[in-house]
Protein backbone atom coordinates (compact mmCIF):
# COMPACT_ATOMS: atom_id res chain seq x y z
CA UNK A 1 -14.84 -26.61 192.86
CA UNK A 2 -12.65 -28.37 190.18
CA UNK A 3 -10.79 -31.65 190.40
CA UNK A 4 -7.35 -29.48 190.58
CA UNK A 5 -8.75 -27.35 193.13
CA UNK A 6 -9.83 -30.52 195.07
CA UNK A 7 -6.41 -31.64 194.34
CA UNK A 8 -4.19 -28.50 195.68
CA UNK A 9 -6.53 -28.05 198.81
CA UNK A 10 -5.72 -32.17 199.66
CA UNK A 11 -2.11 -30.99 198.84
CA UNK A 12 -1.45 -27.93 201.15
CA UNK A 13 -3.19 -30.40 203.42
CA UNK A 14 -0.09 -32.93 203.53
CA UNK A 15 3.03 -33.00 205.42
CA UNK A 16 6.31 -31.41 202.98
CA UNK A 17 7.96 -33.95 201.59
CA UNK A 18 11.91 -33.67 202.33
CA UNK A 19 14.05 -34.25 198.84
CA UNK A 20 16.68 -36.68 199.38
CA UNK A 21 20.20 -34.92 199.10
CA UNK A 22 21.69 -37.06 196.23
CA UNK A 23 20.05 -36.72 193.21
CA UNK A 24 21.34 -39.30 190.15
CA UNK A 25 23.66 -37.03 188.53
CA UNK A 26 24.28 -35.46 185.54
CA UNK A 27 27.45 -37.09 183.42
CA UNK A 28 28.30 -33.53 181.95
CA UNK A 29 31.58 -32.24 180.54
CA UNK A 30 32.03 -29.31 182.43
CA UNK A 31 33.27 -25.92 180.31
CA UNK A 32 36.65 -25.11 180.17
CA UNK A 33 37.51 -21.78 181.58
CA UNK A 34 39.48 -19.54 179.73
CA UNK A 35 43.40 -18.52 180.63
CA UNK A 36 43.22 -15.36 182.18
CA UNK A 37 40.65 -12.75 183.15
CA UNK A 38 39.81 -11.11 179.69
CA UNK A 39 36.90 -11.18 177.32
CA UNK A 40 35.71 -14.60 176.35
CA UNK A 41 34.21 -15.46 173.40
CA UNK A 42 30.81 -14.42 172.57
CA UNK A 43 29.14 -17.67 172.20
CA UNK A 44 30.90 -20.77 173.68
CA UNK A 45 28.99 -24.05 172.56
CA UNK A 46 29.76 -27.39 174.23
CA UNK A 47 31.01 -30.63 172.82
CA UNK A 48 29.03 -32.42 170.01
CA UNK A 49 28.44 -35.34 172.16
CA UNK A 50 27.08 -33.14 174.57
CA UNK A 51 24.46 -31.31 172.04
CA UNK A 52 23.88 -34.11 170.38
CA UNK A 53 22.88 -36.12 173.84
CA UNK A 54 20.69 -32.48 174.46
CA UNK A 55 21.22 -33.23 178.36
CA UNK A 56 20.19 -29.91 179.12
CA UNK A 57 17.06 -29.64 176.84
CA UNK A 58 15.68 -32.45 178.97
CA UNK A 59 16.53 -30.26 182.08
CA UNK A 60 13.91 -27.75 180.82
CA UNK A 61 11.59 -30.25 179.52
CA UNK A 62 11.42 -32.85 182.29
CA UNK A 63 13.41 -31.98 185.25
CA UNK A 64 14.90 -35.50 187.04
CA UNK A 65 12.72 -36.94 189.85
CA UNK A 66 15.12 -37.16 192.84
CA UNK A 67 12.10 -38.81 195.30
CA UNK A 68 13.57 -42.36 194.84
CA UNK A 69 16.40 -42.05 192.57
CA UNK A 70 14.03 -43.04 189.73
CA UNK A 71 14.63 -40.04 186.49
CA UNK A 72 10.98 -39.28 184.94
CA UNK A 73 11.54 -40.05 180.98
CA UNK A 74 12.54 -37.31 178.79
CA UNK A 75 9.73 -35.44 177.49
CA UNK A 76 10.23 -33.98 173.59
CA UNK A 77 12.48 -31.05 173.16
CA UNK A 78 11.30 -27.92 174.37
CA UNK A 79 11.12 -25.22 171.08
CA UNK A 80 12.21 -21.58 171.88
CA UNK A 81 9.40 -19.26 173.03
CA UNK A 82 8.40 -16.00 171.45
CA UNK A 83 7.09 -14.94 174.84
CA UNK A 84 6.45 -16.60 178.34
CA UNK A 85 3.78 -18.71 179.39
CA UNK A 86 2.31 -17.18 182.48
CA UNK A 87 1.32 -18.73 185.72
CA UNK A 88 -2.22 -18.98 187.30
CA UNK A 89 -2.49 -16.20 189.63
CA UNK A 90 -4.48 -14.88 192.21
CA UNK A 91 -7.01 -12.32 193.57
CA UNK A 92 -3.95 -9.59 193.34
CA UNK A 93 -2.26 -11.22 190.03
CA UNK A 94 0.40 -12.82 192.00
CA UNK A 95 1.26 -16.30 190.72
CA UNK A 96 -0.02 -18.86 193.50
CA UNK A 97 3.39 -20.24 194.83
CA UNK A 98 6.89 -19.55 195.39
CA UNK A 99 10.40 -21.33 196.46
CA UNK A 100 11.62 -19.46 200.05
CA UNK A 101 15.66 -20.12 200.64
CA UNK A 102 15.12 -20.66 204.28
CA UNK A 103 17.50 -21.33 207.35
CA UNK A 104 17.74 -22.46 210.89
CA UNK A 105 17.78 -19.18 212.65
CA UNK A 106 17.07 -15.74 211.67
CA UNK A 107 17.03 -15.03 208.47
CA UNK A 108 19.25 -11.96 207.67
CA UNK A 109 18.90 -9.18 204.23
CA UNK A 110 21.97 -10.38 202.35
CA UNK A 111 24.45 -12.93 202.64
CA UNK A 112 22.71 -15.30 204.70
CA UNK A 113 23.29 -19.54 203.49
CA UNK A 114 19.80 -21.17 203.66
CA UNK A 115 20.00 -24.95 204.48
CA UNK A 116 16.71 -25.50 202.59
CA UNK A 117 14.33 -24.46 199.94
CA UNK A 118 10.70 -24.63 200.40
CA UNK A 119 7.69 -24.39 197.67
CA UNK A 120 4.95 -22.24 199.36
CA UNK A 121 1.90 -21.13 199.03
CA UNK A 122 1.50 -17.63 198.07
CA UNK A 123 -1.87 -17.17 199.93
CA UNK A 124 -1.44 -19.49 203.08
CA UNK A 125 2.50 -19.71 203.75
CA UNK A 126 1.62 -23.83 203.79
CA UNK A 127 4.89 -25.91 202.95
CA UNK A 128 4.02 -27.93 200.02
CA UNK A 129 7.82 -29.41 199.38
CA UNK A 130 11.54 -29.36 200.97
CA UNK A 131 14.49 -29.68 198.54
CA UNK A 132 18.12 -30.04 200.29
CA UNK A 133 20.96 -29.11 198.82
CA UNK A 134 22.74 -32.08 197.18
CA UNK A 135 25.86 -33.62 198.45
CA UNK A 136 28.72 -32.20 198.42
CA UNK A 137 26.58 -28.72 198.91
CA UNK A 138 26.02 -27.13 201.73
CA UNK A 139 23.71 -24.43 201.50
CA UNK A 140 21.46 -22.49 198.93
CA UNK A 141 22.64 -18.95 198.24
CA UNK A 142 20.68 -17.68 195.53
CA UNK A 143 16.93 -18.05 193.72
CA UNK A 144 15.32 -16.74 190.55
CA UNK A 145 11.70 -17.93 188.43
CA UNK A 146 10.57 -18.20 185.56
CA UNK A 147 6.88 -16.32 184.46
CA UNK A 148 5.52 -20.14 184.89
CA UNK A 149 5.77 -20.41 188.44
CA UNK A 150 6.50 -24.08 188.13
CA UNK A 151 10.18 -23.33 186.77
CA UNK A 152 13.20 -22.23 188.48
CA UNK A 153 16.95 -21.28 189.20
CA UNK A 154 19.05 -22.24 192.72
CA UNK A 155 22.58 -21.52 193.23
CA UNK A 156 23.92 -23.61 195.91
CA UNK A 157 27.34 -23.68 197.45
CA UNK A 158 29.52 -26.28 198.83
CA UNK A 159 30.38 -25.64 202.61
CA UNK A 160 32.68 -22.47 203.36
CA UNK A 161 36.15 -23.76 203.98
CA UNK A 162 39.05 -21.32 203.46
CA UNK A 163 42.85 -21.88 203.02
CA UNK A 164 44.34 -22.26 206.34
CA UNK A 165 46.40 -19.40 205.73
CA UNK A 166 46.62 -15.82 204.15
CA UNK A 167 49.59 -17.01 202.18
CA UNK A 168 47.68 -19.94 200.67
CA UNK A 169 44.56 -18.32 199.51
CA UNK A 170 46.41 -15.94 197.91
CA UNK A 171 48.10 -18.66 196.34
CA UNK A 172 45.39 -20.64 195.42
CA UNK A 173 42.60 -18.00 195.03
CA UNK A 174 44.55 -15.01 193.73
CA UNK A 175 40.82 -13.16 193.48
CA UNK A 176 39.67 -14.21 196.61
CA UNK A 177 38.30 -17.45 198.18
CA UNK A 178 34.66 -18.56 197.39
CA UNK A 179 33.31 -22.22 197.73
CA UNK A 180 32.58 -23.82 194.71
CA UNK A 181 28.97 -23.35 193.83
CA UNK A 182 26.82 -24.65 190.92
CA UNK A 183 23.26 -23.79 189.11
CA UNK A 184 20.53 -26.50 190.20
CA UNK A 185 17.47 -26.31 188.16
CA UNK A 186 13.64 -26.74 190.08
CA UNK A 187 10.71 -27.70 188.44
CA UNK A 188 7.56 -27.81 190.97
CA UNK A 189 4.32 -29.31 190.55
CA UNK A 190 1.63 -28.09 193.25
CA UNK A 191 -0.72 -29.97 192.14
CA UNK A 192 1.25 -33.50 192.86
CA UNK A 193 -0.76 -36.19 195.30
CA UNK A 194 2.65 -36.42 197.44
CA UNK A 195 4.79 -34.09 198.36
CA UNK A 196 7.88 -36.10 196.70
CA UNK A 197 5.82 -35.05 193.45
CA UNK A 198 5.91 -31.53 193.94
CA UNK A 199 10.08 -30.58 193.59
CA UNK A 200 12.15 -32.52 191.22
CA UNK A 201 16.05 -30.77 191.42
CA UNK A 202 18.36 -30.99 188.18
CA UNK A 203 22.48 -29.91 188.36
CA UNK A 204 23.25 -27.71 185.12
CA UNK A 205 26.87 -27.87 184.23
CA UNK A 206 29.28 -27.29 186.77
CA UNK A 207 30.89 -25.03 183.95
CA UNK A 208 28.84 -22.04 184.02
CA UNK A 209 30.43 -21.39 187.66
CA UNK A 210 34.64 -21.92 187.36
CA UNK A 211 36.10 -22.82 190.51
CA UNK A 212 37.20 -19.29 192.31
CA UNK A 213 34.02 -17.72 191.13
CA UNK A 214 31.19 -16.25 192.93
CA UNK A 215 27.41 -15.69 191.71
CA UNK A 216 26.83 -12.21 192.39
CA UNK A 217 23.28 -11.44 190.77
CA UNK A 218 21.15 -13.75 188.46
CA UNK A 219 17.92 -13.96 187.01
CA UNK A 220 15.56 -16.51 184.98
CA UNK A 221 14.26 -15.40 181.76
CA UNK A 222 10.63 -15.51 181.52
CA UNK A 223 10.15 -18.36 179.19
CA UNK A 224 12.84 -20.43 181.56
CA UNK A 225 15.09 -20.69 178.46
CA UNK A 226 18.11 -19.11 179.74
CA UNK A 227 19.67 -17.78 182.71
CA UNK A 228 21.49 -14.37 182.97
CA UNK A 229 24.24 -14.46 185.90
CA UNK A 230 27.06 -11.86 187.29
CA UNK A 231 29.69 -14.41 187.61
CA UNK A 232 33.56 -13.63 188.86
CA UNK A 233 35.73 -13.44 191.45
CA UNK A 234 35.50 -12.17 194.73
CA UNK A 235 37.83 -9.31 194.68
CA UNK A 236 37.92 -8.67 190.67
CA UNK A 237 35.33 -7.36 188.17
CA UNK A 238 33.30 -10.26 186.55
CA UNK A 239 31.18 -10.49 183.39
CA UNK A 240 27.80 -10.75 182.83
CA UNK A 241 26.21 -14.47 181.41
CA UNK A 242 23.56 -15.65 179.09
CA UNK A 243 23.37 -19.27 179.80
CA UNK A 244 20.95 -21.29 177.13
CA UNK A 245 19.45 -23.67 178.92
CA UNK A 246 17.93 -25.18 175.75
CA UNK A 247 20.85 -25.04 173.35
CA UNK A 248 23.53 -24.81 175.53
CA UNK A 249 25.72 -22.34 174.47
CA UNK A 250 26.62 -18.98 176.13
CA UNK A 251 27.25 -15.56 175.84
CA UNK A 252 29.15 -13.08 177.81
CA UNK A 253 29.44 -9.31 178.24
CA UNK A 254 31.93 -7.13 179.81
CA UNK A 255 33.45 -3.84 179.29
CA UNK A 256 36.57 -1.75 180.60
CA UNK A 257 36.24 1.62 182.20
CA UNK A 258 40.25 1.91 181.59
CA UNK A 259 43.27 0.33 179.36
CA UNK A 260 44.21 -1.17 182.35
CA UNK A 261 41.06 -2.59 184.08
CA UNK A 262 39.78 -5.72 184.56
CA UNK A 263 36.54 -6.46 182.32
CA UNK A 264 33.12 -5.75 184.54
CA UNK A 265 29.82 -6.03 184.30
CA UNK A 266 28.17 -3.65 186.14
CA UNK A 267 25.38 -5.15 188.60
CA UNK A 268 24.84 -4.79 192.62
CA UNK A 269 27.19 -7.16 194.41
CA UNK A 270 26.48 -6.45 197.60
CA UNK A 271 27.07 -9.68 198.88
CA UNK A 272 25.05 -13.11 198.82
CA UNK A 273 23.33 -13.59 195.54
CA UNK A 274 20.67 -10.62 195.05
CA UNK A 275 17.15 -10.81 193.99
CA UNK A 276 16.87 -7.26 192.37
CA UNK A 277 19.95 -6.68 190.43
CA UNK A 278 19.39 -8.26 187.29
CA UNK A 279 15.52 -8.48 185.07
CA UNK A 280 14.49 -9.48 182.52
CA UNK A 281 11.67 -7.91 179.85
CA UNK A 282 8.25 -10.56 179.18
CA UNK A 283 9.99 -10.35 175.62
CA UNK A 284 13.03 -12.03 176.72
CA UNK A 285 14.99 -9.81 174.31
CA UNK A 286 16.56 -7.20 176.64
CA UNK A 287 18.12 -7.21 180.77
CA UNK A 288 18.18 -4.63 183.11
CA UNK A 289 21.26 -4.27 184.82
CA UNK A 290 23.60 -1.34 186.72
CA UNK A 291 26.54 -0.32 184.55
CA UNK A 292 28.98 2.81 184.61
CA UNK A 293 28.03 6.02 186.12
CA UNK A 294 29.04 8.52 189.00
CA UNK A 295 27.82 7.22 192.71
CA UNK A 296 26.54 3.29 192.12
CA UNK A 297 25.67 3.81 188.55
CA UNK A 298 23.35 4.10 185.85
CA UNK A 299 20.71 1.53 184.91
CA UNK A 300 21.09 0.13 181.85
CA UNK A 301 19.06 -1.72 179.70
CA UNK A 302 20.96 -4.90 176.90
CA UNK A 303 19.72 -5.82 173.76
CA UNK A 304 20.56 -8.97 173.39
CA UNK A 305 19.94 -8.87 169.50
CA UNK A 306 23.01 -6.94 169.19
CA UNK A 307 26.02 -8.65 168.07
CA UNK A 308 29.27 -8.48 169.84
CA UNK A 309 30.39 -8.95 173.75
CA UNK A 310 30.87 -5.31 174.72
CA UNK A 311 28.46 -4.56 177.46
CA UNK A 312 28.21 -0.59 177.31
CA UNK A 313 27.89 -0.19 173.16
CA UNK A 314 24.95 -3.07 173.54
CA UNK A 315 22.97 -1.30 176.33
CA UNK A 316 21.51 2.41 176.57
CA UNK A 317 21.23 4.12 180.13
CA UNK A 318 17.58 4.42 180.98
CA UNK A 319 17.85 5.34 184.85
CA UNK A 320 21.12 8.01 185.32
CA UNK A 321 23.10 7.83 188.28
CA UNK A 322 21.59 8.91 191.94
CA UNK A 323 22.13 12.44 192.58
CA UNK A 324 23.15 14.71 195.65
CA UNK A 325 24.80 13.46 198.85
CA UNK A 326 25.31 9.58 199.25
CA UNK A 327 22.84 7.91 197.21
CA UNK A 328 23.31 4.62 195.79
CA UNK A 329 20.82 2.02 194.14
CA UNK A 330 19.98 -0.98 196.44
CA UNK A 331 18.33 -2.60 193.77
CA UNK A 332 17.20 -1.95 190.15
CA UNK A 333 14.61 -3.86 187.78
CA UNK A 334 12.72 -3.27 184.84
CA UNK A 335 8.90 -4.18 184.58
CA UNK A 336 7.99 -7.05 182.22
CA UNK A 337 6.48 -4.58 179.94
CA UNK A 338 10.02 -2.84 180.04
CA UNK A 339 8.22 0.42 180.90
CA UNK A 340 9.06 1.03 184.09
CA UNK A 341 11.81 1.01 186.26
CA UNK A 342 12.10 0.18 190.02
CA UNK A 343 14.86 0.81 192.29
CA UNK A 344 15.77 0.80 195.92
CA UNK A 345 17.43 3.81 197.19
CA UNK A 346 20.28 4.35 199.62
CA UNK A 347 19.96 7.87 201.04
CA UNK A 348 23.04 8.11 203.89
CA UNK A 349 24.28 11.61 204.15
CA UNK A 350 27.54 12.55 206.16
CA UNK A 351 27.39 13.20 210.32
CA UNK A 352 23.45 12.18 209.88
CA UNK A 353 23.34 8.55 211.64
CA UNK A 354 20.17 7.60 209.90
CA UNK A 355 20.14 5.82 206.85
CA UNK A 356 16.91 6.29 204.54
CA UNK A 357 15.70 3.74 201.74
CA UNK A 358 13.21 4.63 199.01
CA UNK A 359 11.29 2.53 196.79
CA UNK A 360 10.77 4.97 193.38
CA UNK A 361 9.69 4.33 190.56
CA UNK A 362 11.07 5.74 187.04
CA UNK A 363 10.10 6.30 183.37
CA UNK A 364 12.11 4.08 181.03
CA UNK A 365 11.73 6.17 178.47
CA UNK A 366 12.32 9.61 179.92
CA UNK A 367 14.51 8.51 183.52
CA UNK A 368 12.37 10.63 185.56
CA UNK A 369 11.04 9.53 188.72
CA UNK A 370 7.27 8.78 188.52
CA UNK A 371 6.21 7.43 192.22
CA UNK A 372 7.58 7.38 195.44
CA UNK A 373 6.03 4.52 197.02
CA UNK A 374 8.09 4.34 200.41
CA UNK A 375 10.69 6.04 202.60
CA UNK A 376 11.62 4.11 205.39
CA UNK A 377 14.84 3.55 207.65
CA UNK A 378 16.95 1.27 207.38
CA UNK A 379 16.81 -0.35 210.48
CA UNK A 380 16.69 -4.57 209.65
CA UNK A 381 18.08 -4.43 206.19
CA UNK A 382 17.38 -3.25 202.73
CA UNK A 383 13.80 -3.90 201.14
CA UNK A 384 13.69 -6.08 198.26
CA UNK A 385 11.41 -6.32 195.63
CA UNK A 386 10.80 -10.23 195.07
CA UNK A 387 8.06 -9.95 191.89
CA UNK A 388 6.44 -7.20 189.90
CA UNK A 389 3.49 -7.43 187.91
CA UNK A 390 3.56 -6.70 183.90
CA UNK A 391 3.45 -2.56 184.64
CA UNK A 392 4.91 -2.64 188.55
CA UNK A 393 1.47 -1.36 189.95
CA UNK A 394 1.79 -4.59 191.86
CA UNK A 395 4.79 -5.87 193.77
CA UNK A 396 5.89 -8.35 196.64
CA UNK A 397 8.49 -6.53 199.07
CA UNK A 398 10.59 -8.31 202.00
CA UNK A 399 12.05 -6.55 205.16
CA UNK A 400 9.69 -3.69 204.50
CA UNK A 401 8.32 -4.02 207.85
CA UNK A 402 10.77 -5.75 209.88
CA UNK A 403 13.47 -8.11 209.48
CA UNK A 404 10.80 -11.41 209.00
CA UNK A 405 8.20 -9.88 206.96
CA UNK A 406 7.11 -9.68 203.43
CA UNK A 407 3.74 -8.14 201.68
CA UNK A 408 2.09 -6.71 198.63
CA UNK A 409 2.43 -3.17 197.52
CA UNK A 410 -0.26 -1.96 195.65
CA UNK A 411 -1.97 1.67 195.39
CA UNK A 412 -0.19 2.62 198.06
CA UNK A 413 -1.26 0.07 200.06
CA UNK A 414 0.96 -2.48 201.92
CA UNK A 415 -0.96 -5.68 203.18
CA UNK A 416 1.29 -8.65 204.79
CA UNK A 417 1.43 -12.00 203.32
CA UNK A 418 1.90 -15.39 205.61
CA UNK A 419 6.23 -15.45 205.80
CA UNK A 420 8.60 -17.37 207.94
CA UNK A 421 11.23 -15.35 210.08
CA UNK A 422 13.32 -17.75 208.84
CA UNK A 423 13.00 -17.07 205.11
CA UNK A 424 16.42 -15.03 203.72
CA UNK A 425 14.63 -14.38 199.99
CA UNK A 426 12.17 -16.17 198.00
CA UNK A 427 11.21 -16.22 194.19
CA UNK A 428 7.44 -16.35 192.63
């Protein structure tokens, strides 16, 4: 046995460590938003000051240690990757831990605010760190990883307080009311001798989320560079984000299905912040997404090498729309090797009380359906697929097997993994 094995068996050992809810924060200039609701510029850089001080490239590099208030010292500036650094993985090539959103009761599909976010591991379910949202947040709504397994993504949002009245929130939140949320960034370290050491938690600018807006989908890209997010309002069409994490600057995409539509961006809002709406490929060049097409749409695939902000002439369909009676996609994501495609469908047909999901599998380069590899009811929820492997011969599916239950899918084979009832989703 090596001295890090020694050291992560005396870890999972240990009582978690709960993160103090005020980390030191950030003294950012938050982005201006835009008048009105239309395209924004392609790439929107920040302040000088603010580049020149690269507060965010330390995010990436050295995350702040909240345990104590005391900020580890900046590490050197991270250079862009040509591809991601993978994580140690086990027996079934699953990386070794992930972050669960977790709450008090039971955990529901979508929608559900966790009060806490846990680093796990993979093989026992044993609580290595607890990170609490910081004050004034309430709850965690959202989580997405990088291919490191030691890097990743929380949205959390402050507590759900509405105008008192339906004449004031249409006053003050013409596009619906949502609490103001931001981006945290986690960096764990497993191997740490106490759990304070494991989960250091870092705001990104409140910027990237304007007051009004909601996170509908997001997703880390592999290297942990940047940070693709649905962001908009409740009741309108919203665009689709590039945050660069190690820059700073960002990019947005939208398009118009009429002259007089609001810009969209495609994606599966179906409430809460979803873990299978929006991928990435390992070469951190192009996103899957769900973009214009009869029923819930077609998946699409961006290059983000093209120039220009419209989402449609950027992207190619590589999934078409569900066919016959009632279909829609639950949730859609592209392999790391960008050869596959996964979705979760919706079969409800009309007078026929049961509701059928499917996990399939398609062809990114032809659209056709190469594996079925479930049909179940939908009788707690919606499956979702948490992690694929490179090709998607292996995944990690929730609620595929009850309402508190998550496992791997391989060969046709589904074997449970250790998972806590009260887990709502979970990133590896």
């Amino acid at each position: 046995m090596t001295p890090l094995e020694d050291t992560l068996r005396a870890a999972l050992r240990e009582t978690a460590g709960e993160i103090p809810a005020d980390p030191p924060p950030l003294r950012l200039s938050p982005r201006r938003r835009p008048a009105g609701r239309g395209l924004r510029r392609a790439w929107v850089a920040w302040a000088a000051p603010l580049a020149a001080a690269a507060v965010v490239v330390a995010v990436v590099a050295a995350s702040l240690a909240v345990t104590g208030g005391k900020p580890r010292p900046p590490a050197a500036t991270p250079r862009p990757a040509t591809s991601a650094t993978y994580a140690p993985v086990g027996p079934d090539g699953i990386p070794l831990y992930y972050v669960a959103l977790t709450t008090r009761g039971q955990a529901q599909e979508y929608g559900t605010a966790a009060t806490t976010a846990e680093v796990r591991a993979t093989a026992t379910g044993a609580v290595l760190a607890t990170v609490v949202p910081p004050k004034p947040y309430a709850t965690f709504t959202g989580i997405t990883a990088a291919a490191d397994d030691r890097t990743f993504v929380l949205v959390a949002e402050e507590k759900n307080n509405p105008p008192a009245s339906v004449q004031q929130e249409a006053r003050e939140y013409p596009f619906g009311y949502a609490p103001r949320a931001r981006f945290f960034l986690l960096h764990v370290d497993p191997a740490s001798a106490t759990p304070g050491g494991r989960a250091s938690l870092q705001a990104l600018p409140a910027g990237f989320i304007p007051a009004g807006d909601t996170v509908h989908d997001m997703a880390l890209s592999p290297d942990g560079h940047s940070l693709a997010a649905d962001v908009g309002g409740v009741l309108s069409d919203s665009q689709l984000y590039v945050f660069n994490l190690v820059t700073g600057t960002t990019r947005a995409w939208s398009f118009k299905t009429c002259s007089h539509c609001l810009p969209g961006s495609g994606g599966l809002g179906f409430g809460g912040v979803n873990a299978d709406a929006l991928s990435w490929t390992a070469d951190g060049q192009r996103i899957a997404f769900v973009g214009p097409g009869s029923g819930q749409g077609a998946v699409r695939l961006l290059d983000l090498s093209k120039p220009g902000s419209n989402l449609l002439t950027n992207s190619q369909a590589v999934v078409g729309s569900p066919s016959g009676t009632g279909p829609y996609w639950r949730g859609a994501l592209i392999t790391p090797d960008g050869q596959s495609v996964v979705v979760i469908q919706e079969i409800a047909v009309d007078g026929d009380p049961v509701v059928r999901q499917r996990l399939v599998t398609f062809s990114a380069a032809t659209g056709q359906v190469t594996q079925t590899l479930n049909d179940l009811r939908v009788v707690w929820g919606y499956e979702q697929v948490l992690w694929t492997n490179a090709t998607g011969s292996v995944m990690v599916v929730a609620f595929a097997r009850s309402s508190g239950s998550a496992g791997i899918l391989q060969g046709g084979k589904y074997t449970p993994i250790a998972w806590s009832p009260h887990t709502a989703t979970a990133a590896w």
